[in-house]
Protein backbone atom coordinates (compact mmCIF):
# COMPACT_ATOMS: atom_id res chain seq x y z
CA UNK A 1 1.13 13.92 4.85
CA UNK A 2 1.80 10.73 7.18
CA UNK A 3 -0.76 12.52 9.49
CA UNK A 4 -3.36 13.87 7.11
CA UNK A 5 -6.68 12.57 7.89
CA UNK A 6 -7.14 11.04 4.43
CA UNK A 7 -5.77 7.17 4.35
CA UNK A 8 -5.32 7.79 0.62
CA UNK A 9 -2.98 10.86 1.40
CA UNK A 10 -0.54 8.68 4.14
CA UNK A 11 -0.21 6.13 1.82
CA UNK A 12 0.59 8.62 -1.16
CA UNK A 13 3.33 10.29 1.59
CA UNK A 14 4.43 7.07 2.26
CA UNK A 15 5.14 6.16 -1.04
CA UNK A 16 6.36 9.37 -2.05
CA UNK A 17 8.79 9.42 0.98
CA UNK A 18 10.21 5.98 -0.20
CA UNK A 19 10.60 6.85 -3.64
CA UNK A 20 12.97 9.88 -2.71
CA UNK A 21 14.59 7.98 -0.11
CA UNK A 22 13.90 10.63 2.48
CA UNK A 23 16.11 9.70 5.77
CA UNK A 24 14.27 12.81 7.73
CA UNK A 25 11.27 10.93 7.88
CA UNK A 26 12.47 7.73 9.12
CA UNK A 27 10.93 8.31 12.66
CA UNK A 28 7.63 8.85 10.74
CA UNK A 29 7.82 6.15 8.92
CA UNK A 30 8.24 4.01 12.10
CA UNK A 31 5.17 5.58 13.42
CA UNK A 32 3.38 5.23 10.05
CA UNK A 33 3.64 1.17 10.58
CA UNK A 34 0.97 1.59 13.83
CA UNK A 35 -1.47 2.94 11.35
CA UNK A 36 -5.00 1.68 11.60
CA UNK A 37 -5.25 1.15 8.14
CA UNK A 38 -3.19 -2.04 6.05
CA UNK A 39 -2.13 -0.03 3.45
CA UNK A 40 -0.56 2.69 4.88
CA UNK A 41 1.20 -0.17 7.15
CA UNK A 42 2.32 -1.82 3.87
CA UNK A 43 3.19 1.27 2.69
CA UNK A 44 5.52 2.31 5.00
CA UNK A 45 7.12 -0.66 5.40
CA UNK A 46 8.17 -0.55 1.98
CA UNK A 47 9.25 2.89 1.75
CA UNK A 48 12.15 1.89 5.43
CA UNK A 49 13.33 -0.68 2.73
CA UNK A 50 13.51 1.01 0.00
CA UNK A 51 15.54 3.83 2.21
CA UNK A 52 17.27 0.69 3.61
CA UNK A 53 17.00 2.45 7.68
CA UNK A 54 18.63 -0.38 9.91
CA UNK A 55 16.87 1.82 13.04
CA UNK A 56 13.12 0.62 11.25
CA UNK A 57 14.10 -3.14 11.92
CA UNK A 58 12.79 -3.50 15.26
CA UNK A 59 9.32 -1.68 14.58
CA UNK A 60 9.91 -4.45 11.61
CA UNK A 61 9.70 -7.35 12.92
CA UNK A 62 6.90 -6.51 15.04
CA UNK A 63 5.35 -5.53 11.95
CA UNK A 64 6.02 -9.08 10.32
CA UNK A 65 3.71 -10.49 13.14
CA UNK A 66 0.52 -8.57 11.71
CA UNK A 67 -2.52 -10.23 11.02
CA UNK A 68 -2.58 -9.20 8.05
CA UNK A 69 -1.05 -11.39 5.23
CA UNK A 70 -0.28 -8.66 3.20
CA UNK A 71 1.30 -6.40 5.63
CA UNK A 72 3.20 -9.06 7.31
CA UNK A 73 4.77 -9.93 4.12
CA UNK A 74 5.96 -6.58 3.04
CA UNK A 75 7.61 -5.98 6.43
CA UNK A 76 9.48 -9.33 5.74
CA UNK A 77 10.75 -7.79 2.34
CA UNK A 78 11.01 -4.85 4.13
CA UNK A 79 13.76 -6.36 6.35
CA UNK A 80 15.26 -8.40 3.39
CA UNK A 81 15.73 -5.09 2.01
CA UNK A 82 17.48 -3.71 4.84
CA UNK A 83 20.17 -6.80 4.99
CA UNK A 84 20.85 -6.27 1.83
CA UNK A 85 22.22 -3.25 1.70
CA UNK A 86 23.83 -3.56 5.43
CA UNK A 87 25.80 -6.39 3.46
């Protein structure tokens, strides 16, 4: 799914992946935040927080640098996430 061809079908993976709290797909996740498309960024970013993966943060904060307001915010919550549940 984080590969399919279909934008709408990465983000829906994404999503889905977060959701369930899927560890395995961590790694893809990671890769998931050099999409060319925002929302599958965004997407991604939120499902590392909601699985809370400490090993996403650095991938993060590069993340929080996009130029895209929108993206660069939920990697930001994204790592708030993360901190949180590191404690």
């Amino acid at each position: 799914g984080l590969r399919d061809p279909n934008f709408l079908v990465r983000c829906g993976s994404a999503i889905v992946l977060g959701e369930n709290k899927v560890r395995e797909a961590v790694p893809d996740l990671i890769e998931a935040l050099g999409d060319s498309v925002a929302s599958v960024r965004v997407d991604a970013a939120v499902a590392l927080g909601k699985i809370g993966s400490p090993e996403a943060l650095s991938a993060l904060r590069k993340l929080a640098k996009d130029p895209d307001a929108t993206v660069a915010y939920y990697a930001n919550w994204a790592i708030e996430k993360i901190y949180r549940r590191k404690g």
